[in-house]
C-alpha atoms as a PDB file:
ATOM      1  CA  UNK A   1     -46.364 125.531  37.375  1.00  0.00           C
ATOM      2  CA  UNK A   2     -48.703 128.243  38.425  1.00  0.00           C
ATOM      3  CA  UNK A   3     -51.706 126.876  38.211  1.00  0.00           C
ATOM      4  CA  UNK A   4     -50.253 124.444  40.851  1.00  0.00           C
ATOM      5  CA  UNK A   5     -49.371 126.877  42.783  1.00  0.00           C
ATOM      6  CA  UNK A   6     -52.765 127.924  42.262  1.00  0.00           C
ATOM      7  CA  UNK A   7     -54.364 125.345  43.554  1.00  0.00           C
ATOM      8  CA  UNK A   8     -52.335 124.105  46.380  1.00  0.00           C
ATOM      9  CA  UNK A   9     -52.971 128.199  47.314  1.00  0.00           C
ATOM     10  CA  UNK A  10     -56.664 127.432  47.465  1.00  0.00           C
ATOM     11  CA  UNK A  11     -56.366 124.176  49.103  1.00  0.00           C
ATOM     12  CA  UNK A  12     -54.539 125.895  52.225  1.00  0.00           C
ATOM     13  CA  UNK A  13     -56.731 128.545  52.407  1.00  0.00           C
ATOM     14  CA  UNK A  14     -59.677 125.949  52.359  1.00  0.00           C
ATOM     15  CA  UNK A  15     -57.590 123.753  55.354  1.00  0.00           C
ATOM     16  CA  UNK A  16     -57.103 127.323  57.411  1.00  0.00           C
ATOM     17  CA  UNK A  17     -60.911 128.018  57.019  1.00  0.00           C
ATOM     18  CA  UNK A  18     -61.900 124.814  58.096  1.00  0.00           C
ATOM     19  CA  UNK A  19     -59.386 124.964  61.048  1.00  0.00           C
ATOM     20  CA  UNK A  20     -60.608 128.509  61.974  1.00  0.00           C
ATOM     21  CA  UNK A  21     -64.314 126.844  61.852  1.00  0.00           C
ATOM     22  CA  UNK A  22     -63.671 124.038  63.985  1.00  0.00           C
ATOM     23  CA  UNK A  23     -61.568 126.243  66.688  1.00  0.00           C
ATOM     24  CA  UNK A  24     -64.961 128.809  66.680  1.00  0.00           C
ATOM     25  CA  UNK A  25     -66.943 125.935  67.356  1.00  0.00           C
ATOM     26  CA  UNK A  26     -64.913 124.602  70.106  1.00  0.00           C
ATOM     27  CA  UNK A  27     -64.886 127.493  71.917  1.00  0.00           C
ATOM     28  CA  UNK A  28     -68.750 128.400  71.108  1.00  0.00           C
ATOM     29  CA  UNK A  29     -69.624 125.269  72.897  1.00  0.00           C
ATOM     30  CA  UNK A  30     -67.527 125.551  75.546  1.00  0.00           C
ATOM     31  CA  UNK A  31     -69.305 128.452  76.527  1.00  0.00           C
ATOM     32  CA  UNK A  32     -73.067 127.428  75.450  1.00  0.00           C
ATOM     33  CA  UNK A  33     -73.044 129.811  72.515  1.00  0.00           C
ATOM     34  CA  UNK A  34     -73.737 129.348  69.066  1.00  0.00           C
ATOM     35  CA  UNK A  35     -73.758 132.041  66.172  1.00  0.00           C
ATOM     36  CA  UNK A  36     -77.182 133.639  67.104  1.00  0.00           C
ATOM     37  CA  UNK A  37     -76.424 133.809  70.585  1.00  0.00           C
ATOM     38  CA  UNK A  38     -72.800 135.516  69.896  1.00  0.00           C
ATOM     39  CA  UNK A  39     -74.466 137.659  67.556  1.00  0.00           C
ATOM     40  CA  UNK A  40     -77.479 139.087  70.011  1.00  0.00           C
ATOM     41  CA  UNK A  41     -74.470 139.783  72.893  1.00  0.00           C
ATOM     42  CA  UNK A  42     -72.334 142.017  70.308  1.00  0.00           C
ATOM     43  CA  UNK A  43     -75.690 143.854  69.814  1.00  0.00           C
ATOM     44  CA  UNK A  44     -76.474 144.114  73.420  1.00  0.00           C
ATOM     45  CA  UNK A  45     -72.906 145.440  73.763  1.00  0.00           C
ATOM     46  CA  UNK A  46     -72.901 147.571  70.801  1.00  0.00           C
ATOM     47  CA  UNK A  47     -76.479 149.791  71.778  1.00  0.00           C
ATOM     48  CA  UNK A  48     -77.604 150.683  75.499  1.00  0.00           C
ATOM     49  CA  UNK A  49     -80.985 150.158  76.180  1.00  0.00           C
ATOM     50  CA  UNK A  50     -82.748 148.236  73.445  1.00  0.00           C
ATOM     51  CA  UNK A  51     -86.089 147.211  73.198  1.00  0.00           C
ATOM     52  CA  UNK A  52     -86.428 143.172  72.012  1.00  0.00           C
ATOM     53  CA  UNK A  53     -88.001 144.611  68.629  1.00  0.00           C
ATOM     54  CA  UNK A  54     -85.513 146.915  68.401  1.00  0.00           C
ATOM     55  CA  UNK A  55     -83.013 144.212  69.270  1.00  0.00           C
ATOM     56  CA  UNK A  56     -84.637 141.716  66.628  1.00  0.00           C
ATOM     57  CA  UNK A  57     -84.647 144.505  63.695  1.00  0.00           C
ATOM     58  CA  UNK A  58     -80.861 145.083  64.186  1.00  0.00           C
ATOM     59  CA  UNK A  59     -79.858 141.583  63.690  1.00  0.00           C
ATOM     60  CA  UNK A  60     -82.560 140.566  61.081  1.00  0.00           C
ATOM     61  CA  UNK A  61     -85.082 138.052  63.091  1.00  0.00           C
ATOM     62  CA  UNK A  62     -88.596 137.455  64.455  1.00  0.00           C
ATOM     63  CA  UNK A  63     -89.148 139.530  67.529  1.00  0.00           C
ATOM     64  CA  UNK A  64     -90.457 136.300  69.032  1.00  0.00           C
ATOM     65  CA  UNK A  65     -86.835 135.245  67.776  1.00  0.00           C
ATOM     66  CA  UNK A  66     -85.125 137.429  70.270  1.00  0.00           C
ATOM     67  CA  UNK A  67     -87.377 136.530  72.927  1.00  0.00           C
ATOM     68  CA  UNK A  68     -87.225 132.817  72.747  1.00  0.00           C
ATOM     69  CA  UNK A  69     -83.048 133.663  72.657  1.00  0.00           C
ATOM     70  CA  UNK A  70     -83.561 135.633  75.918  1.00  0.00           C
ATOM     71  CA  UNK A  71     -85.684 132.968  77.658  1.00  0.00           C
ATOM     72  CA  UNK A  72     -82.877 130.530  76.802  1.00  0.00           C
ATOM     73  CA  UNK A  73     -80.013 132.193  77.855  1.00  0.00           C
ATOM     74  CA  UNK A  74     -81.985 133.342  81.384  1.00  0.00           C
ATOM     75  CA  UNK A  75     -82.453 129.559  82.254  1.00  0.00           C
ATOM     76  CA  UNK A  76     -79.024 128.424  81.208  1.00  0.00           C
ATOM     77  CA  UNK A  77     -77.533 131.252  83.498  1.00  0.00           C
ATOM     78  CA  UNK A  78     -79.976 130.633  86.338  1.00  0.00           C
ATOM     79  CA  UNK A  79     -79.063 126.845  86.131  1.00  0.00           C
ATOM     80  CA  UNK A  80     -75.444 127.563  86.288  1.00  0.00           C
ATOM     81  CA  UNK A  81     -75.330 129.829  89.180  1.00  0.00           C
ATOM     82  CA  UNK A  82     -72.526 129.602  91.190  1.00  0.00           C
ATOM     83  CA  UNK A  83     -73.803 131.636  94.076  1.00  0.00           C
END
């Protein structure tokens, strides 16, 4: 009986992950993000004032990582300008 419990314990928790996955990724593309993206903005909102190598050595990537992230982002926003 408890290793049915067990199991259907670890099949729910499997089902919420995959629920919370899903709803991320709904919302991440709704917004033209995806995990790198999210994870350079919590940086950039975390430390004032960093350089792009500092940037890349805080989140573990190529400098020309960061930069090719940047030059992304700067033509998505200048493309969706509503001004």
């Amino acid at each position: 009986m408890a290793n049915k419990y067990g199991q259907l314990s670890h099949q729910m928790f499997e089902m919420m992950t995959l629920i919370r996955r899903l709803s991320l990724k709904t919302v991440q593309n709704q917004h033209g993000l995806h995990h790198g993206k999210g994870h350079v903005l919590r940086e950039l909102m975390d430390h004032d004032n960093l350089s792009q190598t500092e940037l890349a050595e805080l989140i573990g990537i190529r400098p020309a990582s960061v930069t090719g992230l940047l030059e992304k982002n700067g033509k998505r926003s200048a493309g969706n300008s509503d001004a």
